[in-house]
C-alpha atoms as a PDB file:
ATOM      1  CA  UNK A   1     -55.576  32.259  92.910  1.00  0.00           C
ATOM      2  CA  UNK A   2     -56.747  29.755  90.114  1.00  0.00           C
ATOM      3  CA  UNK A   3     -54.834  26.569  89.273  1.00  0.00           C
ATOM      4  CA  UNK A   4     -54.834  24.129  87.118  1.00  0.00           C
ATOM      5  CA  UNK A   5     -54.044  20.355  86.798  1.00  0.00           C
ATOM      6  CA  UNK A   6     -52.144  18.773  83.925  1.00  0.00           C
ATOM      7  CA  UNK A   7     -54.001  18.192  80.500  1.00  0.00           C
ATOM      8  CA  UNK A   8     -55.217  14.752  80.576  1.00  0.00           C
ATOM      9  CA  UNK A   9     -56.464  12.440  77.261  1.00  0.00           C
ATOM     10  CA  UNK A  10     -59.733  10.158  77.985  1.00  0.00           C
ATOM     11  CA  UNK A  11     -61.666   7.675  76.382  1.00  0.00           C
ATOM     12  CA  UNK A  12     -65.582   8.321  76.179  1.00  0.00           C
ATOM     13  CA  UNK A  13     -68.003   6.848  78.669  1.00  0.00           C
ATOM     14  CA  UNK A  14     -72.085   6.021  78.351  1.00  0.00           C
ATOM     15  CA  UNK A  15     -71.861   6.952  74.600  1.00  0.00           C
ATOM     16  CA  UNK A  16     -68.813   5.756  73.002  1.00  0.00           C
ATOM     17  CA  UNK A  17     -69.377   6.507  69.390  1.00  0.00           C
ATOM     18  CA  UNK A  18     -67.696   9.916  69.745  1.00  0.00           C
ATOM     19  CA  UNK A  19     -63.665  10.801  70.055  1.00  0.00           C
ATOM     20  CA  UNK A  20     -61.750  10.773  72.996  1.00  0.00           C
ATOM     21  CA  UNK A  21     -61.611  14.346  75.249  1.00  0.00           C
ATOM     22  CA  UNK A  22     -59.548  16.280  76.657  1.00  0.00           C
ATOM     23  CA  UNK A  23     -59.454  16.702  80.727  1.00  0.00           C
ATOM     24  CA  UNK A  24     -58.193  19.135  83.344  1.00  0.00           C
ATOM     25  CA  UNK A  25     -59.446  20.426  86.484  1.00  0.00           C
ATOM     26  CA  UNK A  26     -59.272  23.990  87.944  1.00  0.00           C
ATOM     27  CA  UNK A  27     -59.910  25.393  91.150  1.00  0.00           C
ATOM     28  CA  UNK A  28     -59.878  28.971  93.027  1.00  0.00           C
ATOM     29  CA  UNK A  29     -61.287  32.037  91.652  1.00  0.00           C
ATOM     30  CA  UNK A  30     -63.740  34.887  93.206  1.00  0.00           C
ATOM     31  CA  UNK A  31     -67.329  33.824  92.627  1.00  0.00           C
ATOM     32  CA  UNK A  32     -70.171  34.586  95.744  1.00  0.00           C
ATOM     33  CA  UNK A  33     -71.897  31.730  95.353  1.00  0.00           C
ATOM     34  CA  UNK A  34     -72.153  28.701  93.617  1.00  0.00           C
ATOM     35  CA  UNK A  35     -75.232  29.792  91.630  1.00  0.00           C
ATOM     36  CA  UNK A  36     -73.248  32.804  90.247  1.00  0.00           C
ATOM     37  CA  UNK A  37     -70.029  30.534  89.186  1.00  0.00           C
ATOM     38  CA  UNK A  38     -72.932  28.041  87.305  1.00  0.00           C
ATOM     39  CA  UNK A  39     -73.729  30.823  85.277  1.00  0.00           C
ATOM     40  CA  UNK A  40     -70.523  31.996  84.253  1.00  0.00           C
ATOM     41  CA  UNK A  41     -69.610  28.249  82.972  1.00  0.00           C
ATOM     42  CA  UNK A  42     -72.878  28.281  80.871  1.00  0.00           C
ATOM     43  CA  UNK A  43     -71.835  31.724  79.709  1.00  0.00           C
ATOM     44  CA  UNK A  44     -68.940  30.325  78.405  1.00  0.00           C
ATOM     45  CA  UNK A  45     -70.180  27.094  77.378  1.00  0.00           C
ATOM     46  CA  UNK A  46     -72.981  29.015  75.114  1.00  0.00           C
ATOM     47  CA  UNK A  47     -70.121  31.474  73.772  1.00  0.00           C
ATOM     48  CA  UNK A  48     -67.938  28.195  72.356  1.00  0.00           C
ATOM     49  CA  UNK A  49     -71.358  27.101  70.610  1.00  0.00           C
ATOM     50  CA  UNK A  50     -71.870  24.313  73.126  1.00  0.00           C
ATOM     51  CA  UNK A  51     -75.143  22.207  73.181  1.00  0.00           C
ATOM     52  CA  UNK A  52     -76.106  19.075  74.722  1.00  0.00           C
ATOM     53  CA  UNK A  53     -78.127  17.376  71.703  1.00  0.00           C
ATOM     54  CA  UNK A  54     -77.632  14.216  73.069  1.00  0.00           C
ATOM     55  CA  UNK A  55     -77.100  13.138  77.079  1.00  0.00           C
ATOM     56  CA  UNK A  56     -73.627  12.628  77.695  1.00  0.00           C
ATOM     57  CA  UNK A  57     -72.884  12.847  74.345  1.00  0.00           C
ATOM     58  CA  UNK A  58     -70.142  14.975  72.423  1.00  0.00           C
ATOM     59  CA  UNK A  59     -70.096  18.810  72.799  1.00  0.00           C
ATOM     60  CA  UNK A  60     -67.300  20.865  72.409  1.00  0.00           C
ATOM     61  CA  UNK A  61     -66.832  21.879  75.901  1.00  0.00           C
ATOM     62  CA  UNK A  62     -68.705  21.493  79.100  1.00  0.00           C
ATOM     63  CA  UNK A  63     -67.755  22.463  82.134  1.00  0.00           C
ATOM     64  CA  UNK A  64     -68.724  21.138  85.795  1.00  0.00           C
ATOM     65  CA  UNK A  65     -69.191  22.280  89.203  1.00  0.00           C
ATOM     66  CA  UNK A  66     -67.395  19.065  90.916  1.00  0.00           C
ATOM     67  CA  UNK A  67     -67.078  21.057  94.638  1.00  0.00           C
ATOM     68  CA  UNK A  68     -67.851  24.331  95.913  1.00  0.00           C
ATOM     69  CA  UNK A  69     -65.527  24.967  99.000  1.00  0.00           C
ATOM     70  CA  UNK A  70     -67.373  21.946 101.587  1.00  0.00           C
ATOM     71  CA  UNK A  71     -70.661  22.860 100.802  1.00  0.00           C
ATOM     72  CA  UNK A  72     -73.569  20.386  99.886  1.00  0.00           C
ATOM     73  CA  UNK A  73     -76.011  22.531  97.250  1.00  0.00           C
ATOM     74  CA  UNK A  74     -79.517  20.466  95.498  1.00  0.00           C
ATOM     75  CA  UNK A  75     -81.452  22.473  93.421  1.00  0.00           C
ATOM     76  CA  UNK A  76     -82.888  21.907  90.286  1.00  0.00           C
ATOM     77  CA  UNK A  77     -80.142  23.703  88.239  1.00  0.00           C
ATOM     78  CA  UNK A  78     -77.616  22.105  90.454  1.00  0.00           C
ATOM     79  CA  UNK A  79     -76.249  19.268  92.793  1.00  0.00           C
ATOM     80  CA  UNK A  80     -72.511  20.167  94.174  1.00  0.00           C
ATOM     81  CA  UNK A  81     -70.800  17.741  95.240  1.00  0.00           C
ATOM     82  CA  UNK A  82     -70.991  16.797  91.227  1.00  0.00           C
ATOM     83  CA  UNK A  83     -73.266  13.542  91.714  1.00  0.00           C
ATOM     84  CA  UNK A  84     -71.326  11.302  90.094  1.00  0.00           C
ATOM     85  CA  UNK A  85     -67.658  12.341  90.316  1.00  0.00           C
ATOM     86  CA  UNK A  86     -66.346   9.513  92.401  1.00  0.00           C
ATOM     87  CA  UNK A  87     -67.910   7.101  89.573  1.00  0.00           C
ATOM     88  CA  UNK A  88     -65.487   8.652  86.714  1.00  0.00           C
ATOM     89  CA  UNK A  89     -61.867   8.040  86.526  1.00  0.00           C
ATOM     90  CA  UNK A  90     -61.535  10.690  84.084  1.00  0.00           C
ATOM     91  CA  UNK A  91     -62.445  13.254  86.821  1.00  0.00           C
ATOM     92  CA  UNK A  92     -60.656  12.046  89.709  1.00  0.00           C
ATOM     93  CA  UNK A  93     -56.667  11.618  88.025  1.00  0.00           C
ATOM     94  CA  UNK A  94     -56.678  15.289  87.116  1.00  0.00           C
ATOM     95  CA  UNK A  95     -58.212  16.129  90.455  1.00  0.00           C
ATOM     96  CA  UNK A  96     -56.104  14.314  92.624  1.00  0.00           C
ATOM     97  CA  UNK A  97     -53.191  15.724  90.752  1.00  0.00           C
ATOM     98  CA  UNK A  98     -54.680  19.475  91.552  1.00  0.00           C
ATOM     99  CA  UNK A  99     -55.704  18.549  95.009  1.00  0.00           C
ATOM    100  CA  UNK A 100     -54.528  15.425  96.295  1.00  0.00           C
ATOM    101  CA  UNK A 101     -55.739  15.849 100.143  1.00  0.00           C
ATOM    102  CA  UNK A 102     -58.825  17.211  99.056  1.00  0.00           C
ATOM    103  CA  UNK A 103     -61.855  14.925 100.647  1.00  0.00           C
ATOM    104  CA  UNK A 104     -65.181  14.436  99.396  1.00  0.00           C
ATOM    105  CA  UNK A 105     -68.129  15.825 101.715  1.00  0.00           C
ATOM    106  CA  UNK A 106     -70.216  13.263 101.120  1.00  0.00           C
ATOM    107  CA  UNK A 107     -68.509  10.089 100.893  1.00  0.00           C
ATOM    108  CA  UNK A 108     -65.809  11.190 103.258  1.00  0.00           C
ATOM    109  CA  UNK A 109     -62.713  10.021 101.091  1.00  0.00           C
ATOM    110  CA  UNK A 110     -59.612  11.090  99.823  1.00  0.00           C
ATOM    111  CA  UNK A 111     -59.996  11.401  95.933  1.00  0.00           C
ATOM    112  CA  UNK A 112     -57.043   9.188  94.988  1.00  0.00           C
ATOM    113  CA  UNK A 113     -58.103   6.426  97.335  1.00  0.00           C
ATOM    114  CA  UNK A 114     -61.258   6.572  95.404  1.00  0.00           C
ATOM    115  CA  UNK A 115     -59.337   6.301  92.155  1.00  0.00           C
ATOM    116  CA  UNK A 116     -57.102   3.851  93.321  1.00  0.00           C
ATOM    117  CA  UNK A 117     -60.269   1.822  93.136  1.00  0.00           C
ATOM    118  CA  UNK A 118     -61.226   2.556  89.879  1.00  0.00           C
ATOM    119  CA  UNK A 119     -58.090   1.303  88.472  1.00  0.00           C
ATOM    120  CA  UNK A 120     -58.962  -0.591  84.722  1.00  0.00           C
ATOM    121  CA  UNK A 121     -61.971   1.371  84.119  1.00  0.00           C
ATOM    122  CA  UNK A 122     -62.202   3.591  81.428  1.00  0.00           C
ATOM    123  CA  UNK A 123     -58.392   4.815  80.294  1.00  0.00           C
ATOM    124  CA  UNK A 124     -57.046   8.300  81.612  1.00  0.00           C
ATOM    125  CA  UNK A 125     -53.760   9.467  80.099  1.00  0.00           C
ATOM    126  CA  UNK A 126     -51.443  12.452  80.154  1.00  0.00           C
ATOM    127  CA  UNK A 127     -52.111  14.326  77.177  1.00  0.00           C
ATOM    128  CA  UNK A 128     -48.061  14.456  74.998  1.00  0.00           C
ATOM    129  CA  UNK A 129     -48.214  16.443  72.023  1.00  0.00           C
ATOM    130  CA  UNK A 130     -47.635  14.789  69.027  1.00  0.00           C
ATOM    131  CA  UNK A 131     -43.982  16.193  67.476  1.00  0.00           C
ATOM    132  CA  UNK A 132     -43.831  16.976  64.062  1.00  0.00           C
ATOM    133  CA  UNK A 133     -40.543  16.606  62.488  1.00  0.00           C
ATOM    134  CA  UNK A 134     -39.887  19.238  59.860  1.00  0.00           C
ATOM    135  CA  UNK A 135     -36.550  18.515  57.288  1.00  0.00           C
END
């Protein structure tokens, strides 16, 4: 069963000279193995015309591999846990909201006492729709 978390608004980090993104994390779905879930993401990465010119710079979508079940995978292509997930605020609100006992395999904490810690770094807000008033 897939689910999602809430669409979340987030300022840029490294490279700021770019516009704020959208967030959201999903989990579940029927993939046998981590390798074959990486290439469906690039699939449809590549299919929305998205390239990384610059690193950690804007594209137009990219999507991560932040866990695969408990599993610890290093290969070139990939390194699951995501390597730097517990560093970003912007992945951990919309992850604690989709998981919120989930714990790391690594680091052996609970997401939102991680985030708890990141409190005042970079900003992480639910995304609200602007209304448009029509008369």
């Amino acid at each position: 069963m897939l689910r999602r978390s809430s669409l979340y608004e987030t300022e840029p980090v490294d490279f700021l000279a770019q516009p704020w993104f959208f967030e959201l994390r999903g989990g579940g779905g029927n993939f046998a193995d981590a390798e074959q879930l990486l290439h469906a993401l690039q699939g449809i990465e590549r299919a929305f015309g998205s390239r990384k010119l610059v690193a950690r710079g804007p594209r137009i979508i990219d999507l991560d591999i932040l866990f695969y079940g408990a599993r610890m995978i290093r290969t070139e292509e990939m390194e699951i846990p995501h390597p730097r997930m517990a560093e970003r605020r912007f992945v951990l609100v919309p992850l604690a909201e989709l998981a919120p006992g989930l714990r790391h395999p690594v680091l052996w904490r609970n997401d939102c006492r991680i985030d708890r810690r990141r409190e005042g770094q970079e900003h992480v807000q639910l995304w609200q729709p602007q209304r448009i008033d029509v008369q």
